[in-house]
C-alpha atoms as a PDB file:
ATOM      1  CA  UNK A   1     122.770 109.656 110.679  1.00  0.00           C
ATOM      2  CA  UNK A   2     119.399 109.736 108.738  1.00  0.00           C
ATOM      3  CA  UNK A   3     117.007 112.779 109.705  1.00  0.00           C
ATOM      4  CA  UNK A   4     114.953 111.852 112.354  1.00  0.00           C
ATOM      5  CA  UNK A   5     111.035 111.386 111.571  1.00  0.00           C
ATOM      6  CA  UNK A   6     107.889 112.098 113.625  1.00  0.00           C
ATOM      7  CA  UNK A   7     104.274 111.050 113.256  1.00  0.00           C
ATOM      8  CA  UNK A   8     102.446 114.406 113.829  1.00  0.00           C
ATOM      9  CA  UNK A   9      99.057 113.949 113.412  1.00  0.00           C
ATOM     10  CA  UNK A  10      98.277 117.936 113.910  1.00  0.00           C
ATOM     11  CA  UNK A  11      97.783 120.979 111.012  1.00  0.00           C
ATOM     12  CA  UNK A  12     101.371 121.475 109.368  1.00  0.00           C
ATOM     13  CA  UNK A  13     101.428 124.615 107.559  1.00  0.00           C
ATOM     14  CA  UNK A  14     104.033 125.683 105.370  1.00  0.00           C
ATOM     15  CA  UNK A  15     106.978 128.540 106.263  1.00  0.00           C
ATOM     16  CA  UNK A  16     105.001 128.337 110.193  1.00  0.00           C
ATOM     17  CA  UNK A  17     106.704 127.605 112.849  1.00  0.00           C
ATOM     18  CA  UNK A  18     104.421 125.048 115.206  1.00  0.00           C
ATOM     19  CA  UNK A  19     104.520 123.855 118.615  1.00  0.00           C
ATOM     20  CA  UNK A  20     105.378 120.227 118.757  1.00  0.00           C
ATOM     21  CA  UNK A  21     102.782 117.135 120.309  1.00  0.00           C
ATOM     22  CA  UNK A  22     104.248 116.591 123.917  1.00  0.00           C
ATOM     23  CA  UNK A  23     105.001 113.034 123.056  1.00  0.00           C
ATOM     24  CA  UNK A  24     107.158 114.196 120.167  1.00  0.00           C
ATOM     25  CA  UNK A  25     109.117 117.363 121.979  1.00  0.00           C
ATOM     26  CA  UNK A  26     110.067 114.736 124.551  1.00  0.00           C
ATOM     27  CA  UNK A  27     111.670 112.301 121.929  1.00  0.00           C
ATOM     28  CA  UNK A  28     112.965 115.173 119.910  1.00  0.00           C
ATOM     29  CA  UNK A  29     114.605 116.874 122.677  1.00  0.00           C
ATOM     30  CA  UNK A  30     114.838 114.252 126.333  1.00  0.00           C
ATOM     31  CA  UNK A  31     115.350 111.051 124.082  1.00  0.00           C
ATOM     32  CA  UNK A  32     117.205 111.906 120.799  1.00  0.00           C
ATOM     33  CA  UNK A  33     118.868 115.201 122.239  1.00  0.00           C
ATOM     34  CA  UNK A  34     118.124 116.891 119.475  1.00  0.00           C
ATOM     35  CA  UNK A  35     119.364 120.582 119.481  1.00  0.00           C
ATOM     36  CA  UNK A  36     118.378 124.018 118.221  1.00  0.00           C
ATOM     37  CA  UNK A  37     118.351 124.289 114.265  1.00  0.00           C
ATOM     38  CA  UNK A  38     118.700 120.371 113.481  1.00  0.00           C
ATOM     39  CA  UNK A  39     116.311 118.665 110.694  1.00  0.00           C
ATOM     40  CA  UNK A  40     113.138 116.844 111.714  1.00  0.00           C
ATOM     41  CA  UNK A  41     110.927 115.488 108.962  1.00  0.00           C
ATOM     42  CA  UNK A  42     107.332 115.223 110.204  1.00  0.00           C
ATOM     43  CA  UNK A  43     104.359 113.625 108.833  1.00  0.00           C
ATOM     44  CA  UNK A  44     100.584 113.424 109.465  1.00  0.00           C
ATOM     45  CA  UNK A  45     100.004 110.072 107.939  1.00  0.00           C
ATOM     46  CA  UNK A  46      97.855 111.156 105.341  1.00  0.00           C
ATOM     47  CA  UNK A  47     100.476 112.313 102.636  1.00  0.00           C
ATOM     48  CA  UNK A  48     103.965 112.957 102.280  1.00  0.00           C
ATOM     49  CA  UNK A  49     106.072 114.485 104.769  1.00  0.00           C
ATOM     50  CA  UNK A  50     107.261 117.770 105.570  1.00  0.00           C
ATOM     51  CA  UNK A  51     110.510 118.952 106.536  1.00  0.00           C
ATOM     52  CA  UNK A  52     111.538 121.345 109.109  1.00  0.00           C
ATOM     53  CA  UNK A  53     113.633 122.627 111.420  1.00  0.00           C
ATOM     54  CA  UNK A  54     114.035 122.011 115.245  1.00  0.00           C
ATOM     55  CA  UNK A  55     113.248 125.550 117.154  1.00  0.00           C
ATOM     56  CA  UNK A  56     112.996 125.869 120.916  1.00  0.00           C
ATOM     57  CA  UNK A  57     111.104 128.781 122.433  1.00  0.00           C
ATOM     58  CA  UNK A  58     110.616 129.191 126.131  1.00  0.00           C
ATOM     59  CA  UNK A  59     111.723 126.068 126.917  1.00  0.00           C
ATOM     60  CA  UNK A  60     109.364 124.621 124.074  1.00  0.00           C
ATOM     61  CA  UNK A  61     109.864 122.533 121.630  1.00  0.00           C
ATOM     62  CA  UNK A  62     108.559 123.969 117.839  1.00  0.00           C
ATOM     63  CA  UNK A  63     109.245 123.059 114.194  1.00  0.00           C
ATOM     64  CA  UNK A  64     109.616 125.675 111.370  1.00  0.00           C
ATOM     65  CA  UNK A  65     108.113 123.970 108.347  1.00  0.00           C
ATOM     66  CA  UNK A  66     110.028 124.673 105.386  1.00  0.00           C
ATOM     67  CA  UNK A  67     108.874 122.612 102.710  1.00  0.00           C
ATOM     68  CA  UNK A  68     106.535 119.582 101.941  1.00  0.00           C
ATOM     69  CA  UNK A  69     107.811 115.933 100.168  1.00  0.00           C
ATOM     70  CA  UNK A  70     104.808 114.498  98.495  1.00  0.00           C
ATOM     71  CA  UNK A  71     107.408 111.200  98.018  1.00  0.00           C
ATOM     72  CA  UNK A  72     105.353 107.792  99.362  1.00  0.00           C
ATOM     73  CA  UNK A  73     107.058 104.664 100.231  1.00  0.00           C
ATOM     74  CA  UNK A  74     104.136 101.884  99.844  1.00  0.00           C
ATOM     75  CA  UNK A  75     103.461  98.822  97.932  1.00  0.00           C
ATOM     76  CA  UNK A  76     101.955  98.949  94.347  1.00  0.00           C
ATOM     77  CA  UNK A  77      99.193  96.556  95.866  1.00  0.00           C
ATOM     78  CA  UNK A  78      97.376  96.729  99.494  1.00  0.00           C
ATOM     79  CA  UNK A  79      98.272  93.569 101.816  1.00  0.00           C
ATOM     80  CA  UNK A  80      95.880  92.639 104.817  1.00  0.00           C
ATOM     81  CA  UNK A  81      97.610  90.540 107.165  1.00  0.00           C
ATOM     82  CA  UNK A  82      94.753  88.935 109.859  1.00  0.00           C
ATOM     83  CA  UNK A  83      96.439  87.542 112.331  1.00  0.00           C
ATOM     84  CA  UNK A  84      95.843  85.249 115.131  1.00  0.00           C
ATOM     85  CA  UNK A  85      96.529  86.626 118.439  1.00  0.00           C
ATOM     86  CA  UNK A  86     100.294  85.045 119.394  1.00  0.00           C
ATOM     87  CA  UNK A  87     101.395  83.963 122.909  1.00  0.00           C
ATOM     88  CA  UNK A  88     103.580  86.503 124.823  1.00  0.00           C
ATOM     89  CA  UNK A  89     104.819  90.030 122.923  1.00  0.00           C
ATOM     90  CA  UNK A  90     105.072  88.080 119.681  1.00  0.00           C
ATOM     91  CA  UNK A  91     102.421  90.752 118.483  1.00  0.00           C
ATOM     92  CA  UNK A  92     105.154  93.839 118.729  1.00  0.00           C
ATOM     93  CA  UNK A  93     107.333  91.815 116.519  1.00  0.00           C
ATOM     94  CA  UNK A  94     104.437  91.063 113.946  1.00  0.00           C
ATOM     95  CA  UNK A  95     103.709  94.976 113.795  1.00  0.00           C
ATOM     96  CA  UNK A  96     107.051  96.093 113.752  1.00  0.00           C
ATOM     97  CA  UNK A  97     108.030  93.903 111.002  1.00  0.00           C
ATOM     98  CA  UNK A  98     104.662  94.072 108.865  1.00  0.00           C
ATOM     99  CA  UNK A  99     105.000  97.653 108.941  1.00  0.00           C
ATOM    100  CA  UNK A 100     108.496  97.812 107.581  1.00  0.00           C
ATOM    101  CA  UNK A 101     107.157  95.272 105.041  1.00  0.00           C
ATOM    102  CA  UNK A 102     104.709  97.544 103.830  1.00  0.00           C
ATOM    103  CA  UNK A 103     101.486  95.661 104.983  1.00  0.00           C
ATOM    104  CA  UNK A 104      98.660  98.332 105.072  1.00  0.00           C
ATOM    105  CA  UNK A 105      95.857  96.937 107.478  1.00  0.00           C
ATOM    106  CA  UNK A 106      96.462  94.279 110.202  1.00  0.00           C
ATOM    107  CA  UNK A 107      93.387  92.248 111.757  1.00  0.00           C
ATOM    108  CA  UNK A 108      94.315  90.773 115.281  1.00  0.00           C
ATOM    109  CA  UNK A 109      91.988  87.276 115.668  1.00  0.00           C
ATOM    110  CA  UNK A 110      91.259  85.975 119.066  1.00  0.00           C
ATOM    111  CA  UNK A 111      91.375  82.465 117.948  1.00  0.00           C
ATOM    112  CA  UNK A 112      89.842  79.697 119.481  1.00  0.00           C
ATOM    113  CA  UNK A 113      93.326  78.124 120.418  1.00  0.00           C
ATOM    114  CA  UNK A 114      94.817  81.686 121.175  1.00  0.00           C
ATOM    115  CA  UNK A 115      97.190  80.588 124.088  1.00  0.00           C
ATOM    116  CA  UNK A 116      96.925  84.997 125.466  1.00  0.00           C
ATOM    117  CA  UNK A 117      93.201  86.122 126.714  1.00  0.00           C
ATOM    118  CA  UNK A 118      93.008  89.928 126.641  1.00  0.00           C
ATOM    119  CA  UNK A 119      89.455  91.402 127.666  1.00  0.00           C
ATOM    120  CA  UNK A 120      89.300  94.570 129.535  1.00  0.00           C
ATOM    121  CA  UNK A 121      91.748  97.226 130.712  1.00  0.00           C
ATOM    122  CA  UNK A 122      94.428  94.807 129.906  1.00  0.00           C
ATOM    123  CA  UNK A 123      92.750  94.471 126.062  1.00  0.00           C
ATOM    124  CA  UNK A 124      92.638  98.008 126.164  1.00  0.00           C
ATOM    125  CA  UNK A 125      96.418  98.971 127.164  1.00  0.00           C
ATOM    126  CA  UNK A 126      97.950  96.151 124.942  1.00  0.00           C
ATOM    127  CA  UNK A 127      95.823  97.836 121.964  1.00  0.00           C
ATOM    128  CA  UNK A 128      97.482 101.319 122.743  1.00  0.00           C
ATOM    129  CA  UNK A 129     100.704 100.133 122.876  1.00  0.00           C
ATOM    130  CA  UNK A 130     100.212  98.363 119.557  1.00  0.00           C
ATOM    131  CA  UNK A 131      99.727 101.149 118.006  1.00  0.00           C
ATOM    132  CA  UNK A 132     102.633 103.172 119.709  1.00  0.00           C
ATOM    133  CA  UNK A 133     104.656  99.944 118.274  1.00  0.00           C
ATOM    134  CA  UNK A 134     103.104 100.839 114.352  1.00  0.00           C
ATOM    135  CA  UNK A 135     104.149 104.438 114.932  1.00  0.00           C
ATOM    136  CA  UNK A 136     107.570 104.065 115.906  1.00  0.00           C
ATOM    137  CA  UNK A 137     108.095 101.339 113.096  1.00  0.00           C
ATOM    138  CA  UNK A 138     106.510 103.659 110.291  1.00  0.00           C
ATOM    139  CA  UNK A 139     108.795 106.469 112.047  1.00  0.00           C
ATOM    140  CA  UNK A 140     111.901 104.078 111.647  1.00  0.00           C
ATOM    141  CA  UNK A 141     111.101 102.813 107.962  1.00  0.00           C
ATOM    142  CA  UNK A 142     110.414 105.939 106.459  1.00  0.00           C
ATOM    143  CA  UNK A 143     106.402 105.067 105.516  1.00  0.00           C
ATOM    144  CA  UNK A 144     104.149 108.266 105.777  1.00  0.00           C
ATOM    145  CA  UNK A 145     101.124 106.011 106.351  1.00  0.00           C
ATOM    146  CA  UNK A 146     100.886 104.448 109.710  1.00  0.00           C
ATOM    147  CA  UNK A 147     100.366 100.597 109.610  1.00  0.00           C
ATOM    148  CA  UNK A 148      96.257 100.271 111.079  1.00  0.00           C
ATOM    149  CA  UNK A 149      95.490  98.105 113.288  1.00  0.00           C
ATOM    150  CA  UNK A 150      91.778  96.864 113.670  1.00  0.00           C
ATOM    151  CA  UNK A 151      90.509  96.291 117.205  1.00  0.00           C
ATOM    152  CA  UNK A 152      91.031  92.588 118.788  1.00  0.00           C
ATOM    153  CA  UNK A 153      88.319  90.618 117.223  1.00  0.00           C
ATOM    154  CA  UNK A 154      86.949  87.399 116.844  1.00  0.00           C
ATOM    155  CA  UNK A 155      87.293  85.062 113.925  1.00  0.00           C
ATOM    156  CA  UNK A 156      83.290  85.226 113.372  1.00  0.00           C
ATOM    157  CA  UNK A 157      83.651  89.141 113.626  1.00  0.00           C
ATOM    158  CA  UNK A 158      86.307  89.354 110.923  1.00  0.00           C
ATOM    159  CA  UNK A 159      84.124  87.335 108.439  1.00  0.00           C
ATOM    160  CA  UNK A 160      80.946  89.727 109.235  1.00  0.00           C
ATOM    161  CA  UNK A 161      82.709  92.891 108.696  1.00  0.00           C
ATOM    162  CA  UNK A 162      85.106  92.009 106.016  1.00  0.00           C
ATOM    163  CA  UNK A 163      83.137  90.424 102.843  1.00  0.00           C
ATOM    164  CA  UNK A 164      84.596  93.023 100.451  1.00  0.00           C
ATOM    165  CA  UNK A 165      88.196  91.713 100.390  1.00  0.00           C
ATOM    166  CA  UNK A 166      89.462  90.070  97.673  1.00  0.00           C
ATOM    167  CA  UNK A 167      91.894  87.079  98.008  1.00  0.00           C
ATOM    168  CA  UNK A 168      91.730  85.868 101.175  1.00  0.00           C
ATOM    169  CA  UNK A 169      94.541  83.470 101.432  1.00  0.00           C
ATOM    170  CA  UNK A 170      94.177  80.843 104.163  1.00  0.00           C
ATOM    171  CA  UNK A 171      98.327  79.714 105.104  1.00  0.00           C
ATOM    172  CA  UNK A 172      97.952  76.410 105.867  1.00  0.00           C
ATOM    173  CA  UNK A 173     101.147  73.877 106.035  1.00  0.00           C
ATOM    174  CA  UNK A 174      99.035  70.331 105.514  1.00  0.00           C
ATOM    175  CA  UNK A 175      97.657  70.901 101.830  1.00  0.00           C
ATOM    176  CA  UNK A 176      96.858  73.587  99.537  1.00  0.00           C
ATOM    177  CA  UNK A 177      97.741  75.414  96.246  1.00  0.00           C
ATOM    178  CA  UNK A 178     101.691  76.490  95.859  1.00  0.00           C
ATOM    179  CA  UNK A 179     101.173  80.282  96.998  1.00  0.00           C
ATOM    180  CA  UNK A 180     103.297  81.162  93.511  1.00  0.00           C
ATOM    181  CA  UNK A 181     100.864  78.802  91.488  1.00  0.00           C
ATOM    182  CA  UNK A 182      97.963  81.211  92.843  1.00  0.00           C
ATOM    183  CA  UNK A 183      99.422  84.367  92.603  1.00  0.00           C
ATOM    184  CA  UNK A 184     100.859  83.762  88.554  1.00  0.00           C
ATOM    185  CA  UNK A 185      97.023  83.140  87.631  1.00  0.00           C
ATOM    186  CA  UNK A 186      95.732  86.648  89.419  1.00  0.00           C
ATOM    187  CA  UNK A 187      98.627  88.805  88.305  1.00  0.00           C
ATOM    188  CA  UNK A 188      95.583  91.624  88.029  1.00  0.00           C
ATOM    189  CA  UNK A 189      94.852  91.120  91.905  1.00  0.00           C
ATOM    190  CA  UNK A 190      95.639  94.989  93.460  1.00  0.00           C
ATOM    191  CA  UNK A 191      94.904  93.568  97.323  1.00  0.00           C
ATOM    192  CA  UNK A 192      95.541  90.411  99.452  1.00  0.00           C
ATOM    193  CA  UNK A 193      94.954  89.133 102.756  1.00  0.00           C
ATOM    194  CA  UNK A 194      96.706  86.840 104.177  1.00  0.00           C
ATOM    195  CA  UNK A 195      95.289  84.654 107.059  1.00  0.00           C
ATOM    196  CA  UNK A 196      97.638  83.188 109.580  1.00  0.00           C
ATOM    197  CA  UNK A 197      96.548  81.003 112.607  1.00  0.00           C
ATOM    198  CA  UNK A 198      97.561  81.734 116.156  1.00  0.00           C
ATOM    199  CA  UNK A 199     100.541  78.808 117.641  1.00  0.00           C
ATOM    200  CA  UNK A 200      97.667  76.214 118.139  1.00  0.00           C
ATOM    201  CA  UNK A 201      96.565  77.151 114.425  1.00  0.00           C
ATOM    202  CA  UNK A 202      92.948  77.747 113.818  1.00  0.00           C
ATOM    203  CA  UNK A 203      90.168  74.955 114.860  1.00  0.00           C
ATOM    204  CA  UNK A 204      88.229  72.754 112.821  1.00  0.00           C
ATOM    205  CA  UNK A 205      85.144  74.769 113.253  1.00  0.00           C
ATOM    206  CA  UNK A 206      87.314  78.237 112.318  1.00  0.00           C
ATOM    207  CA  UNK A 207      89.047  76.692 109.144  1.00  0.00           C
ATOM    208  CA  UNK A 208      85.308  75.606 108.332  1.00  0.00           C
ATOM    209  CA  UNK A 209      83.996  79.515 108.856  1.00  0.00           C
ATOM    210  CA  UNK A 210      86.983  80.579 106.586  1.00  0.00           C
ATOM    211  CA  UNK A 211      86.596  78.694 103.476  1.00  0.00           C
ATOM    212  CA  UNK A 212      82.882  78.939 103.891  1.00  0.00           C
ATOM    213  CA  UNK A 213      83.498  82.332 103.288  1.00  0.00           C
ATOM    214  CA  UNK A 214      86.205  82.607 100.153  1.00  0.00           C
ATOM    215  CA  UNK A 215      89.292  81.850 101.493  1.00  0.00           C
ATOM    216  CA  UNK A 216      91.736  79.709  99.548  1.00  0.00           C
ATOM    217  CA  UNK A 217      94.061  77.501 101.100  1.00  0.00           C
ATOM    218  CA  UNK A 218      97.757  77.942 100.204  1.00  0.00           C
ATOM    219  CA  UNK A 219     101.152  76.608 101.245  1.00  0.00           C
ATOM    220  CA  UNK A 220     104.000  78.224 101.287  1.00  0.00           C
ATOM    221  CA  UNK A 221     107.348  75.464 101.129  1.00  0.00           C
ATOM    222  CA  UNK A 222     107.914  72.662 102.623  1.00  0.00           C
ATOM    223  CA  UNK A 223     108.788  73.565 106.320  1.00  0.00           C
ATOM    224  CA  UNK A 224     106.395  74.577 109.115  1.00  0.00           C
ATOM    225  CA  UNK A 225     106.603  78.417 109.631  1.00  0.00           C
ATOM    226  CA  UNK A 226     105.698  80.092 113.435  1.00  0.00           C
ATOM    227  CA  UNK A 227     103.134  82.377 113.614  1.00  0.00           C
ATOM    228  CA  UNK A 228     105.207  85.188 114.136  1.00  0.00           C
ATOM    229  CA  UNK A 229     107.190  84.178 110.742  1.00  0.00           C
ATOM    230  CA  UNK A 230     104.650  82.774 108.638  1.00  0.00           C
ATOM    231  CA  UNK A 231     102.215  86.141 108.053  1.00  0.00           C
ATOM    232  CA  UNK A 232     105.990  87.994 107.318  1.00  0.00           C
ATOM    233  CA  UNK A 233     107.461  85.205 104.897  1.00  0.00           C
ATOM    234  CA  UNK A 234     104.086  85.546 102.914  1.00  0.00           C
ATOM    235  CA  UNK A 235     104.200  89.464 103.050  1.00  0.00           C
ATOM    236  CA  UNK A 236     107.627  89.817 101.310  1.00  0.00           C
ATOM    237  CA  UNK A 237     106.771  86.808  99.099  1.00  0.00           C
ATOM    238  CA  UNK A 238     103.894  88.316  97.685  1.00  0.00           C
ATOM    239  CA  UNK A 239     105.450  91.804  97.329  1.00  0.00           C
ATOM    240  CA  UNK A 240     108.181  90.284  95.436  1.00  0.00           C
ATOM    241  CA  UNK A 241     105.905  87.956  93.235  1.00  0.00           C
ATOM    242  CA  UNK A 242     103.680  90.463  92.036  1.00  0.00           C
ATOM    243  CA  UNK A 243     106.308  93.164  91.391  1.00  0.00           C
ATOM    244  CA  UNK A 244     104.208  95.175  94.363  1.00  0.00           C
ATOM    245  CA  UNK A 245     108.111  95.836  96.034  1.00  0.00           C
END
């Protein structure tokens, strides 16, 4: 069984012995059933990870922190993924699965033809439990750096705030270049983002507002992907293509 791993986003002091988060003393202890002296690995998301030792004290749940693992598990290159808001809990699957991918920064696009409206406290709760879903996915795939996740936004909003990134690839299945065509003449390129249209795909008047604004239209095979494969297809594609794996 592989040593279980926490986010802790707390001070982690070396040869201390801390008190753990709540949330992470109940899935040590209630969910995991962890037990007195076993190995945790813990890490704060901003480097490495440290390893420790499972302590409990009055009932309390504590790590001694023995030593600290500077080891990082991400890509060579940084990969954007801005995604179209999916029908349903297709968005827990996106994060899940970008994360273990290695995708750094994901954009979630309320698209014109976005079948799921969330405004509100329902906007706000799905948002938390997004990012519950990037922390138990960078716990699971052994990443010390939690996947982030950028507020729900509009299409217009992403353009405004975003004009610094490089290579914004537009995935579109009726016409484009070959996505290995593009990539083999910018073998320099250190980031990409990849642009994928909600189930509906993206309007006239979005696709207009996107290549207005530097992205370049690519295909990726022959076959139409779903949104909740297409952004995840490109990831690996490009990871493997530009030796970024």
């Amino acid at each position: 069984m592989a040593t279980p791993r926490f986010y802790c986003p707390i001070p982690l002091p070396l040869n201390e012995t801390i008190a753990l988060p709540d949330n992470v003393a109940h899935h040590a202890s209630r969910a995991l059933r962890l037990r007195e002296g076993d190995e945790i690995v813990l890490f704060d998301g901003k480097q490495g990870q440290y390893h420790a030792e499972l302590r409990f004290m009055n009932g309390k749940a504590m790590a001694a922190i023995k030593y600290f693992n500077a080891q990082e598990h991400e890509l060579k290159g940084k990969i954007t993924l801005v995604q179209g808001l999916p029908s349903g809990d297709k968005m827990d699957w996106i994060i899940e699965k970008a994360s273990e991918l290695g995708v750094q920064h994901l954009i979630p696009i309320q698209a014109e033809r976005s079948v799921l409206n969330l405004t509100g406290n329902r906007l706000e709760k799905r948002q938390d439990h997004w990012e519950k879903v990037a922390i138990s996915a960078g716990e699971q795939c052994g990443r010390n750096r939690i996947l982030q996740i950028e507020p729900l936004q509009t299409l217009a909003r992403f353009v405004s705030n975003h004009p610094q990134l490089d290579h914004k690839l537009l995935c579109h299945p009726e016409g484009g270049t070959d996505l290995a065509t593009y990539l083999k003449a910018q073998a320099d390129a250190k980031e990409i983002c990849l642009i994928i249209g909600p189930e509906g795909g993206w309007s006239d008047r979005e696709l207009d507002l996107l290549k207005k604004n530097g992205a370049c239209q690519i295909t990726y095979g022959s076959r139409v992907l779903r949104t909740e494969t297409a952004g995840l297809a490109l990831t690996a594609a490009c990871s493997a293509l530009m030796n970024w794996v």
